[in-house]
N, C-alpha and C. Protein backbone atom coordinates (compact mmCIF):
# COMPACT_ATOMS: atom_id res chain seq x y z
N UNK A 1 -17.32 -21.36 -29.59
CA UNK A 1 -16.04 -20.71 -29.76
C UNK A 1 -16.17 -19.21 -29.59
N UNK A 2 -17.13 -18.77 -29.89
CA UNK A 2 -17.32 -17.13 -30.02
C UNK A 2 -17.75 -17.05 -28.45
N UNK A 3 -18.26 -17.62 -27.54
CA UNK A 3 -18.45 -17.36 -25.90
C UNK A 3 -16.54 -17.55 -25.48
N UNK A 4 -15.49 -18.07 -25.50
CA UNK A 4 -14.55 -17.98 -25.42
C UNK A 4 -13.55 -16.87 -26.28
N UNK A 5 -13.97 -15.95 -27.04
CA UNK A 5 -13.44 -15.13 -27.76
C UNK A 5 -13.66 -14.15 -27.09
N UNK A 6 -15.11 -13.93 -26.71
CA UNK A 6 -15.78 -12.96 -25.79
C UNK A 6 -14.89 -12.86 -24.53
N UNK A 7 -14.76 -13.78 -23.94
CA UNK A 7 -14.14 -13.96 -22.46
C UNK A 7 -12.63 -13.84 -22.68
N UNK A 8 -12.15 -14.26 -23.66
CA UNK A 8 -10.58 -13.11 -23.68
C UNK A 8 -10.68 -11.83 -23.59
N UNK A 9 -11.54 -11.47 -24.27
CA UNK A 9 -11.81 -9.85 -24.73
C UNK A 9 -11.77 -9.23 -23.39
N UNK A 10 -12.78 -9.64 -22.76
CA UNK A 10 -12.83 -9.42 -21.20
C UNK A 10 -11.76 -9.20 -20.17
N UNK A 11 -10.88 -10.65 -20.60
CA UNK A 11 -9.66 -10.65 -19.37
C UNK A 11 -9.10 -9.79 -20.01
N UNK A 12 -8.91 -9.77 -21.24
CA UNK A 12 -7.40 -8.79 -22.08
C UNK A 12 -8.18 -7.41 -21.24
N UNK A 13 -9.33 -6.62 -21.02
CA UNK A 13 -9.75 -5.45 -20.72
C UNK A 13 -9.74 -5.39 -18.83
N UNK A 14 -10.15 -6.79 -18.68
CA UNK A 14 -9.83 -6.25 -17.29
C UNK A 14 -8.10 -6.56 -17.29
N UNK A 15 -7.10 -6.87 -17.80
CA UNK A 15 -5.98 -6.91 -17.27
C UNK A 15 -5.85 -5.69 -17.29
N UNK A 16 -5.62 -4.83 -18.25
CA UNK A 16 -5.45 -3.66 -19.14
C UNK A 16 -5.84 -2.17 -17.68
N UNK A 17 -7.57 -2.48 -17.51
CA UNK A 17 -7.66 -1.81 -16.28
C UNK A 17 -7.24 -1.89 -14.84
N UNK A 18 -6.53 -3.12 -14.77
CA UNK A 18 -5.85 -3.41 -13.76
C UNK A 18 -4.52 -2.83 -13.43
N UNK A 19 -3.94 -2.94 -14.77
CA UNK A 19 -2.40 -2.08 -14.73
C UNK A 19 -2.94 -0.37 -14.71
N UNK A 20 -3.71 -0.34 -15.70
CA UNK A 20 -3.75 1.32 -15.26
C UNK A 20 -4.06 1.66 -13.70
N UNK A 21 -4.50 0.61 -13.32
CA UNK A 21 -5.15 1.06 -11.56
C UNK A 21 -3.77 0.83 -10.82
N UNK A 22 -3.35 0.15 -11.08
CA UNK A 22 -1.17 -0.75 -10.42
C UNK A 22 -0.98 0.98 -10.66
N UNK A 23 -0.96 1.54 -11.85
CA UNK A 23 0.07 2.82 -12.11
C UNK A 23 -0.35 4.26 -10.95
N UNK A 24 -2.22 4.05 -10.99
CA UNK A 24 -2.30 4.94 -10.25
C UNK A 24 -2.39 4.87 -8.66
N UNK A 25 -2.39 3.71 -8.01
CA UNK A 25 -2.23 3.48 -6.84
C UNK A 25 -0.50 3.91 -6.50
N UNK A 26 0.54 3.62 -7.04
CA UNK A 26 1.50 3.80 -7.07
C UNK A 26 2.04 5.28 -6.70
N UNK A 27 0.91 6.09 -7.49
CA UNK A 27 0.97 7.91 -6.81
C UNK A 27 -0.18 7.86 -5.78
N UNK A 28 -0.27 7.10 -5.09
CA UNK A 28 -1.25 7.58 -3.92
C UNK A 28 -0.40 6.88 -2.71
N UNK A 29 -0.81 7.59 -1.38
CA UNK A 29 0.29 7.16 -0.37
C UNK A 29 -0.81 7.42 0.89
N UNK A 30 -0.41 6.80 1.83
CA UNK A 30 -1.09 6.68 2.90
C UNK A 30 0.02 6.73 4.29
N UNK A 31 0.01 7.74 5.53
CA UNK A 31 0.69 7.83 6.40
C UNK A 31 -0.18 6.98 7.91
N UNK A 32 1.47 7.14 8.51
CA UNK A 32 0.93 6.10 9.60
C UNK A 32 2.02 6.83 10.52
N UNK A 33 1.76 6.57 11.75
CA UNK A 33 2.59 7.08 12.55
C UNK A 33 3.11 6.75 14.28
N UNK A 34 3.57 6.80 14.86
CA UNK A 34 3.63 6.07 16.23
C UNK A 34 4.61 7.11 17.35
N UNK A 35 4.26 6.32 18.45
CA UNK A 35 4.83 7.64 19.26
C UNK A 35 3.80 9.08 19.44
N UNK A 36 2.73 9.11 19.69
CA UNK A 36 2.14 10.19 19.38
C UNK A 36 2.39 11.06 18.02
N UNK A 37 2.68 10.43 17.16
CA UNK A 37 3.19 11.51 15.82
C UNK A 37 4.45 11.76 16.03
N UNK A 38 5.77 11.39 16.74
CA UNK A 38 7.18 11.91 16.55
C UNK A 38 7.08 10.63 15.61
N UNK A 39 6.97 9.57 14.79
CA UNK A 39 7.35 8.91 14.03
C UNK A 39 6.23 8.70 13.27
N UNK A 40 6.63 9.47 11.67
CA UNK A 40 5.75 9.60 10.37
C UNK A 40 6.13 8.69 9.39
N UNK A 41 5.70 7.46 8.73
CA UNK A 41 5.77 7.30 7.88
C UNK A 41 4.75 6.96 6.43
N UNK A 42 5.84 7.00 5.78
CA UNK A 42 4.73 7.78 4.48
C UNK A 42 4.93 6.49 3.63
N UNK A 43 4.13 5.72 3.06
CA UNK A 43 3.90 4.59 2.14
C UNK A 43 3.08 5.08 0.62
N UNK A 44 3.69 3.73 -0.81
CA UNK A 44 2.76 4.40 -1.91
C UNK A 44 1.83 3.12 -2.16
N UNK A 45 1.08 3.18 -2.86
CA UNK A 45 0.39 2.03 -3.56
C UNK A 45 1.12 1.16 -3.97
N UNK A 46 1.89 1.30 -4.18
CA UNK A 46 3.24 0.13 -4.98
C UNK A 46 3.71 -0.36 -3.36
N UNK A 47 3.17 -0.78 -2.39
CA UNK A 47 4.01 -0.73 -1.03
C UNK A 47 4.91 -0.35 -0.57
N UNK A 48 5.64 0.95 -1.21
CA UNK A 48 7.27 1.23 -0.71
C UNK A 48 7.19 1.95 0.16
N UNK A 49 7.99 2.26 0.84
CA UNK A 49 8.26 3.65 1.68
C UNK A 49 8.33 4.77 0.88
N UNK A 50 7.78 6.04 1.33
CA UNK A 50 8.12 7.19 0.71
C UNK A 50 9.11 7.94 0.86
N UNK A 51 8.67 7.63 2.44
CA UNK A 51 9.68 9.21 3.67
C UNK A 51 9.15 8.85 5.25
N UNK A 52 10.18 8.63 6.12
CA UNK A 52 10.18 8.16 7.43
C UNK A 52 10.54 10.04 8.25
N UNK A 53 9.85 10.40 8.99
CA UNK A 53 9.87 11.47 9.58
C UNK A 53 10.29 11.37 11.03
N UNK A 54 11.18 12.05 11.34
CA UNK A 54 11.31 11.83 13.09
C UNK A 54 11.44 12.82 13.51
N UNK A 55 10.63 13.37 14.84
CA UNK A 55 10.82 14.69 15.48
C UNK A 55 12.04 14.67 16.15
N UNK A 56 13.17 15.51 16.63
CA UNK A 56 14.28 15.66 17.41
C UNK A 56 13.87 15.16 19.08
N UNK A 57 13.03 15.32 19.08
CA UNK A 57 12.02 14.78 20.65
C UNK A 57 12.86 13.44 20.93
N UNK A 58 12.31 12.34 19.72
CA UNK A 58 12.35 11.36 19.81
C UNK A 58 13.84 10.59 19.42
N UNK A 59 14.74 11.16 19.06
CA UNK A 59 15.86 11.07 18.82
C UNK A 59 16.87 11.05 20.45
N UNK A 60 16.89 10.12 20.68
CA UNK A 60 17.93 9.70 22.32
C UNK A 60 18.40 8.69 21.93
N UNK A 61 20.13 9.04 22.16
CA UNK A 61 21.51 8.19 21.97
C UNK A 61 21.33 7.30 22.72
N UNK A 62 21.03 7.46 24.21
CA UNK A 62 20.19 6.51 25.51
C UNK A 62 19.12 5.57 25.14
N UNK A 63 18.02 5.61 24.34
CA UNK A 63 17.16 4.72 24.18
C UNK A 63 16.55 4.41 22.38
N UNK A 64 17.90 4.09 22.17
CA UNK A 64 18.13 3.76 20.85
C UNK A 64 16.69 2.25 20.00
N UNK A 65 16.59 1.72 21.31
CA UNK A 65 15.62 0.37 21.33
C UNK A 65 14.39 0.95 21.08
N UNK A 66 13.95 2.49 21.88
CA UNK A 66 12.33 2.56 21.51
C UNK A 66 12.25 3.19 19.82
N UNK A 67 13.55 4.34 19.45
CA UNK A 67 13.32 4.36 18.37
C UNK A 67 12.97 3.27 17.32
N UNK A 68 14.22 2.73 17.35
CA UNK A 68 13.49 1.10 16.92
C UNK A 68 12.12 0.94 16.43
N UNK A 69 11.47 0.78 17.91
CA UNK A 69 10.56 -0.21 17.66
C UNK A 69 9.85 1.05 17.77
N UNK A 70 9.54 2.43 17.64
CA UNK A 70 9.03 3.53 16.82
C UNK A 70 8.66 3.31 15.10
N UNK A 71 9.58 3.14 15.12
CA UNK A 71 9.75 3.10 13.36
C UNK A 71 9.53 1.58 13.12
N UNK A 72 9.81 0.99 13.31
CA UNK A 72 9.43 -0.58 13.17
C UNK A 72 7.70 -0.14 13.07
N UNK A 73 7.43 0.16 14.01
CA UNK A 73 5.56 0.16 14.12
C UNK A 73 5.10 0.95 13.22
N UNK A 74 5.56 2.00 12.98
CA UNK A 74 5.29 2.57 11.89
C UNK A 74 5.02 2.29 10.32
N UNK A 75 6.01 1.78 10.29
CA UNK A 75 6.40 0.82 8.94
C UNK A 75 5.36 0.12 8.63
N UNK A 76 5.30 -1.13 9.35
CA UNK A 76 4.33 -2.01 9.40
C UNK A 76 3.15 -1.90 9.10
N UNK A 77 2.43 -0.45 9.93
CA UNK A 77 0.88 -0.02 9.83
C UNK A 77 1.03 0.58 8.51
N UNK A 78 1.81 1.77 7.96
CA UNK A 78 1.92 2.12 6.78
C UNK A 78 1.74 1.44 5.54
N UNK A 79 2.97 -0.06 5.66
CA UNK A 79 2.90 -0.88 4.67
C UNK A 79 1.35 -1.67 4.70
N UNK A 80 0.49 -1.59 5.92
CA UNK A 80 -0.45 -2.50 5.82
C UNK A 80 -1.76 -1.46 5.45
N UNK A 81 -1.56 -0.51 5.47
CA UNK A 81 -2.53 0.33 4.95
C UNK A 81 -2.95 0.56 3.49
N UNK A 82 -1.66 0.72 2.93
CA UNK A 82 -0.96 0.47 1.62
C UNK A 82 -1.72 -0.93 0.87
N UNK A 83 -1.47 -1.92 1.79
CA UNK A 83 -2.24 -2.96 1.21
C UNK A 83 -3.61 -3.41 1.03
N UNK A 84 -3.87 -2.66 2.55
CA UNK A 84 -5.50 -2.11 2.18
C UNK A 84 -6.30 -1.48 1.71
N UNK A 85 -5.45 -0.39 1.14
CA UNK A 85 -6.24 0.78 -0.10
C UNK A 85 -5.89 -0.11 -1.39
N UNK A 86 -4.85 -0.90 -1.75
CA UNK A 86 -5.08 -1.47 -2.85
C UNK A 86 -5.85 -2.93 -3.16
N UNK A 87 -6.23 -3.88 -1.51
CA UNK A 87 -6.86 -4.50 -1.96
C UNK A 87 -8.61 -3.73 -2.48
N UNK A 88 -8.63 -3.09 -1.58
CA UNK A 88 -10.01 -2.46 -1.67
C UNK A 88 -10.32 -1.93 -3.33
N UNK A 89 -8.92 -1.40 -3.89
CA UNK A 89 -9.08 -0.38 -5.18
C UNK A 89 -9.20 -1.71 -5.72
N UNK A 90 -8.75 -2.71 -5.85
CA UNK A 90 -8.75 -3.89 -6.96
C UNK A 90 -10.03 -4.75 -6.33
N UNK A 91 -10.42 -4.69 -5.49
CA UNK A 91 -11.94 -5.42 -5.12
C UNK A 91 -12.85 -4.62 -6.12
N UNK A 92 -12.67 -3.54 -6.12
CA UNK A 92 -13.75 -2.44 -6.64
C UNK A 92 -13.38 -3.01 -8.17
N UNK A 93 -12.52 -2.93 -8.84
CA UNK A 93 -12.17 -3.32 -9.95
C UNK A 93 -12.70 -4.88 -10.41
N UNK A 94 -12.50 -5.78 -9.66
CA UNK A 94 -12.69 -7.19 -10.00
C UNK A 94 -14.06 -7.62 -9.38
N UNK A 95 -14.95 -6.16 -9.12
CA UNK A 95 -16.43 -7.18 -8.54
C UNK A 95 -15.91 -7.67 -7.29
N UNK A 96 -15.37 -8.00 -6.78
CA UNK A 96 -15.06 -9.11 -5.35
C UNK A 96 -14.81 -10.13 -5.78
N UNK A 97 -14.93 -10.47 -6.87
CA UNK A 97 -14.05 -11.65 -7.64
C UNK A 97 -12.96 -12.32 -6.60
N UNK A 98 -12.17 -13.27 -6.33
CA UNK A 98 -11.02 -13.61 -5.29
C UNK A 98 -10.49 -14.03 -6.62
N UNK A 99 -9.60 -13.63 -7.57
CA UNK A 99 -8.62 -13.82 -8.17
C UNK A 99 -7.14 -14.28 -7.66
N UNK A 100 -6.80 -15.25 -7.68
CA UNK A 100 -5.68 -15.98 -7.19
C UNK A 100 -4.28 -14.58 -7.87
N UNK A 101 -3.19 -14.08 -6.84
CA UNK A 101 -2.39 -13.66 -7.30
C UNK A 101 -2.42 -11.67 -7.45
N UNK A 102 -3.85 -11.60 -7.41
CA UNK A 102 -4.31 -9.87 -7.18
C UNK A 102 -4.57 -9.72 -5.56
């Protein structure tokens, strides 16, 4: 019974460092961009968007489709970057553990 008391103790501490790591990934952000840099976007640890940037360059009433898919690409790499600094921060955290749900 006391090897199972132990091993709560554990999860209750790694949950515990897990949320503090959720809080600080959340202020960290990672940019991505497309178009040679006329399309910036800015992602946080929490996966959101921050701030989508567009140079006036890239702004044409005429080719409304590449903006689009400017910012579409953008997005995407941003949000997937995002997911890669936090699987990495929570690998580091859990040993490499594969925890179902992190």
């Amino acid at each position: 019974m006391k090897g199972m008391a132990n091993m709560m103790k554990q999860a209750q501490k790694l949950q515990a460092r897990m949320l503090k790591l959720q809080d600080e990934l959340a202020e960290k952000t990672v940019e991505s961009s497309a178009g040679g840099g006329m399309v910036k976007v800015v992602a946080n640890g929490s996966q959101r968007i921050v701030s989508i940037q567009l140079e006036k360059e890239v702004v044409d009433p005429e080719d409304i489709e590449m903006l689009q898919d400017l910012v579409l690409a953008a997005v995407n790499d941003a949000l997937e970057k995002s997911h890669q600094m936090v699987a990495e921060a929570m690998g580091k955290l859990t040993g490499g553990m594969n925890i179902p749900g992190i």
